[in-house]
C-alpha atoms as a PDB file:
ATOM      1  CA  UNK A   1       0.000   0.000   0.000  1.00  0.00           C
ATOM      2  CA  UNK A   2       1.111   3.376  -0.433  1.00  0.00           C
ATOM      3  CA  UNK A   3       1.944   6.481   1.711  1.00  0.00           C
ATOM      4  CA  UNK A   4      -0.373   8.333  -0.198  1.00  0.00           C
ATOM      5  CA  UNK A   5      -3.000   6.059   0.613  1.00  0.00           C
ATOM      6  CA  UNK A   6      -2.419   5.737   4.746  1.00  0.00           C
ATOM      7  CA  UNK A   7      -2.338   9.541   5.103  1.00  0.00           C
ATOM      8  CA  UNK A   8      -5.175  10.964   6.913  1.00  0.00           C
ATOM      9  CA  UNK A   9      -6.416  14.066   4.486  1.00  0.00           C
ATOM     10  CA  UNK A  10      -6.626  17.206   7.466  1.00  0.00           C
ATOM     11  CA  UNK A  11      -8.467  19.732   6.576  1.00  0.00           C
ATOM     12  CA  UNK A  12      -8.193  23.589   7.778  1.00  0.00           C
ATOM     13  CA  UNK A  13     -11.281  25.635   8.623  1.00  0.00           C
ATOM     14  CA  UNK A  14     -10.800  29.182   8.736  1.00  0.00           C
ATOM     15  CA  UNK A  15     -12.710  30.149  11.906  1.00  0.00           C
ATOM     16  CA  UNK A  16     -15.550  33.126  10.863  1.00  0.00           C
ATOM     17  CA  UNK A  17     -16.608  36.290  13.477  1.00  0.00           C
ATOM     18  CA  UNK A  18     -19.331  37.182  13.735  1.00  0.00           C
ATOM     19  CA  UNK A  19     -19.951  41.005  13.027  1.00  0.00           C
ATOM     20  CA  UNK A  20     -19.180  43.634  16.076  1.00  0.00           C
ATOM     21  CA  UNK A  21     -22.854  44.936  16.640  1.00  0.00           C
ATOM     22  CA  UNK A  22     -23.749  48.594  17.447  1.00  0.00           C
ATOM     23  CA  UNK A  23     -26.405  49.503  19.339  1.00  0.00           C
ATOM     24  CA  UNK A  24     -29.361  52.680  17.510  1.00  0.00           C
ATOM     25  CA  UNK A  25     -29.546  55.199  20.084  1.00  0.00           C
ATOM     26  CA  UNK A  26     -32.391  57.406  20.593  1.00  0.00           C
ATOM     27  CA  UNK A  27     -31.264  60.842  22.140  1.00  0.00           C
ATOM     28  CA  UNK A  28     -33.867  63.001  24.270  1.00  0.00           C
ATOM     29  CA  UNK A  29     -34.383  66.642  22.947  1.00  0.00           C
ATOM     30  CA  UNK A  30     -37.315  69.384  24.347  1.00  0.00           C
ATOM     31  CA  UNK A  31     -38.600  70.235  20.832  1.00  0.00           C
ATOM     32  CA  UNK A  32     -39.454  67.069  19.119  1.00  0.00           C
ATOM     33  CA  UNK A  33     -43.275  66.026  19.358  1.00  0.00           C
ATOM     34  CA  UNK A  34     -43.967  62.923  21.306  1.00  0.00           C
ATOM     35  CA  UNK A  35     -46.257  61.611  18.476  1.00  0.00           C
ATOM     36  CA  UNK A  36     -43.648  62.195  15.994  1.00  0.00           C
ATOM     37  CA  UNK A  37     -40.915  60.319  17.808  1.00  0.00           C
ATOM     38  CA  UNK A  38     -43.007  57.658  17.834  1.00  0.00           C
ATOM     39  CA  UNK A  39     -44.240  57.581  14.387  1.00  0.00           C
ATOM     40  CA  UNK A  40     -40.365  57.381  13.663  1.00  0.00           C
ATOM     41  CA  UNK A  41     -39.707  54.334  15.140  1.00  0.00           C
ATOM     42  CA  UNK A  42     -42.319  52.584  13.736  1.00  0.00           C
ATOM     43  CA  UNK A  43     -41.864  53.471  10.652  1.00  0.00           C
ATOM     44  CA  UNK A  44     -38.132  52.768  10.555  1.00  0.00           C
ATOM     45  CA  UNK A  45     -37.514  50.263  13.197  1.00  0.00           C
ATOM     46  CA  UNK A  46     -41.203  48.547  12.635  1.00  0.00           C
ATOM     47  CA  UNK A  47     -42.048  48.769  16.024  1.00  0.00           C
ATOM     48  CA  UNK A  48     -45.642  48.378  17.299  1.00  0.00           C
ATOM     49  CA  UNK A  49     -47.464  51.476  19.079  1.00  0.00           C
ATOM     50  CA  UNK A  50     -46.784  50.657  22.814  1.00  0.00           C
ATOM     51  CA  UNK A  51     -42.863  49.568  21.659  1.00  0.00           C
ATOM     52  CA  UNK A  52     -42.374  52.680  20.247  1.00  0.00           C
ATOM     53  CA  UNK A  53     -43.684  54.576  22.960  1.00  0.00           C
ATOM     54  CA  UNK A  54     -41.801  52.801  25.641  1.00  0.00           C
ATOM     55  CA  UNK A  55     -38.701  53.739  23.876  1.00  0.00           C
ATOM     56  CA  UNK A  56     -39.929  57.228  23.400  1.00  0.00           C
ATOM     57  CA  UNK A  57     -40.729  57.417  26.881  1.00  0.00           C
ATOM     58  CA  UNK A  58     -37.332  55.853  28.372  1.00  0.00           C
ATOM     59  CA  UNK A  59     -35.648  58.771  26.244  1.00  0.00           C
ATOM     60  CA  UNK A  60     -37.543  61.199  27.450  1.00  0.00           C
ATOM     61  CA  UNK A  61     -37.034  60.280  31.534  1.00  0.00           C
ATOM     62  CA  UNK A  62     -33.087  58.937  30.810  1.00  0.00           C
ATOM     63  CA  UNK A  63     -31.427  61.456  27.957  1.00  0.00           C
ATOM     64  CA  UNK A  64     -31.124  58.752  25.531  1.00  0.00           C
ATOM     65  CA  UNK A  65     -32.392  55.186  25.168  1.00  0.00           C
ATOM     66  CA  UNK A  66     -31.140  51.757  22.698  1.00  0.00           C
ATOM     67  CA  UNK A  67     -33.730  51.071  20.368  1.00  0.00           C
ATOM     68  CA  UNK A  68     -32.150  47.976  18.426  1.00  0.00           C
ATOM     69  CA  UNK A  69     -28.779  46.454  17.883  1.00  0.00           C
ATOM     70  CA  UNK A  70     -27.872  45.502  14.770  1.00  0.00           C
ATOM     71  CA  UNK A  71     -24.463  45.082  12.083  1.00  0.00           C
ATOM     72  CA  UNK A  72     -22.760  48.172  11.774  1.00  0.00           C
ATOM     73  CA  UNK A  73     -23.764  49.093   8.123  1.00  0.00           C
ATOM     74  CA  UNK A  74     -27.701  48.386   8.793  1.00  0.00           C
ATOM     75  CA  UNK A  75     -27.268  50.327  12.193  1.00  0.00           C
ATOM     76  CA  UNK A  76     -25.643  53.387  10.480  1.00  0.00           C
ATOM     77  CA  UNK A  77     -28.178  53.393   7.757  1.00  0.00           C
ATOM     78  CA  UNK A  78     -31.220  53.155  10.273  1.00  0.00           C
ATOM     79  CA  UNK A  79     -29.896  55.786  12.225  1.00  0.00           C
ATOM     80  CA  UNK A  80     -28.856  58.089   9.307  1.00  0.00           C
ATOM     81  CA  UNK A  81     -32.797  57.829   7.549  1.00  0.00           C
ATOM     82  CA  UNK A  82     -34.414  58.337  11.364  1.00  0.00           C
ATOM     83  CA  UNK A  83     -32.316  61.175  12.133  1.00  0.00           C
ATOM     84  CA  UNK A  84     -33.059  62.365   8.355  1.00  0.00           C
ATOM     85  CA  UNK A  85     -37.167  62.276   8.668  1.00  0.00           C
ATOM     86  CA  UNK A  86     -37.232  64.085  11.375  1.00  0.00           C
ATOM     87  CA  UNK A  87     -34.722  66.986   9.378  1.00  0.00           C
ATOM     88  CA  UNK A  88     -37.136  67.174   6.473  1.00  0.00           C
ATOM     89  CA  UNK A  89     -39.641  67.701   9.018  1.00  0.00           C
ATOM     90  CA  UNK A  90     -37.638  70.355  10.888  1.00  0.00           C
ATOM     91  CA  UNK A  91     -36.924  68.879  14.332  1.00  0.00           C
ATOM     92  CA  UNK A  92     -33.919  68.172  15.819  1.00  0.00           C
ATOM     93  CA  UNK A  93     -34.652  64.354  16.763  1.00  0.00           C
ATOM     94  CA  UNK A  94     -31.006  62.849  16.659  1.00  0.00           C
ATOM     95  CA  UNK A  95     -30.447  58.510  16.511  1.00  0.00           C
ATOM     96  CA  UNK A  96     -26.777  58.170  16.986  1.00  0.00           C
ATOM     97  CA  UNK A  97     -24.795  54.676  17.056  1.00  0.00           C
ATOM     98  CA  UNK A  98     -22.040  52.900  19.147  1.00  0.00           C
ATOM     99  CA  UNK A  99     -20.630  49.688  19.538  1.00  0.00           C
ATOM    100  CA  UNK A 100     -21.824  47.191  21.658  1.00  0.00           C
ATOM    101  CA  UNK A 101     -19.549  46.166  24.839  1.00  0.00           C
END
């Protein structure tokens, strides 16, 4: 028999990460309708009425509040089209992101 034949075949894996996550933060600010904030996160973060008004309420009590984790890129983007609908509209409603610990 040959060598060729004996040898066990070993095969490599290269081991995969998963993506860092970053959290969407919500950030508090006097001017801002209540209504609107919330109509904002369901629209972009498809939360349901008493979700959306949880988070809008934490916000309001704490400064700022997490409204979803996700990748970076999809985190950017959902932060970057909430924080723009509420500029078209003319309030200063800011979503900001960070990296999750």
């Amino acid at each position: 028999m040959s060598d060729v034949a004996t040898r066990r075949r070993t095969t490599t894996r290269p081991k995969v990460e998963r993506p860092r996550l970053y959290k969407v933060i919500l950030l508090n600010d006097d001017f801002t309708p209540r209504e609107f904030v919330v109509m904002v996160l369901k629209a972009e973060f498809r939360m349901t009425e008493d979700q959306a008004y949880g988070v809008m309420i934490t916000a309001h009590r704490k400064g700022a509040c997490v409204v979803a984790v996700f990748a970076r890129d999809i985190a950017e983007t959902k932060a970057a089209r909430a924080t723009d609908m509420a500029r078209a509209q003319g309030y200063p409603l800011m979503f900001t992101t960070e990296p999750e610990e």
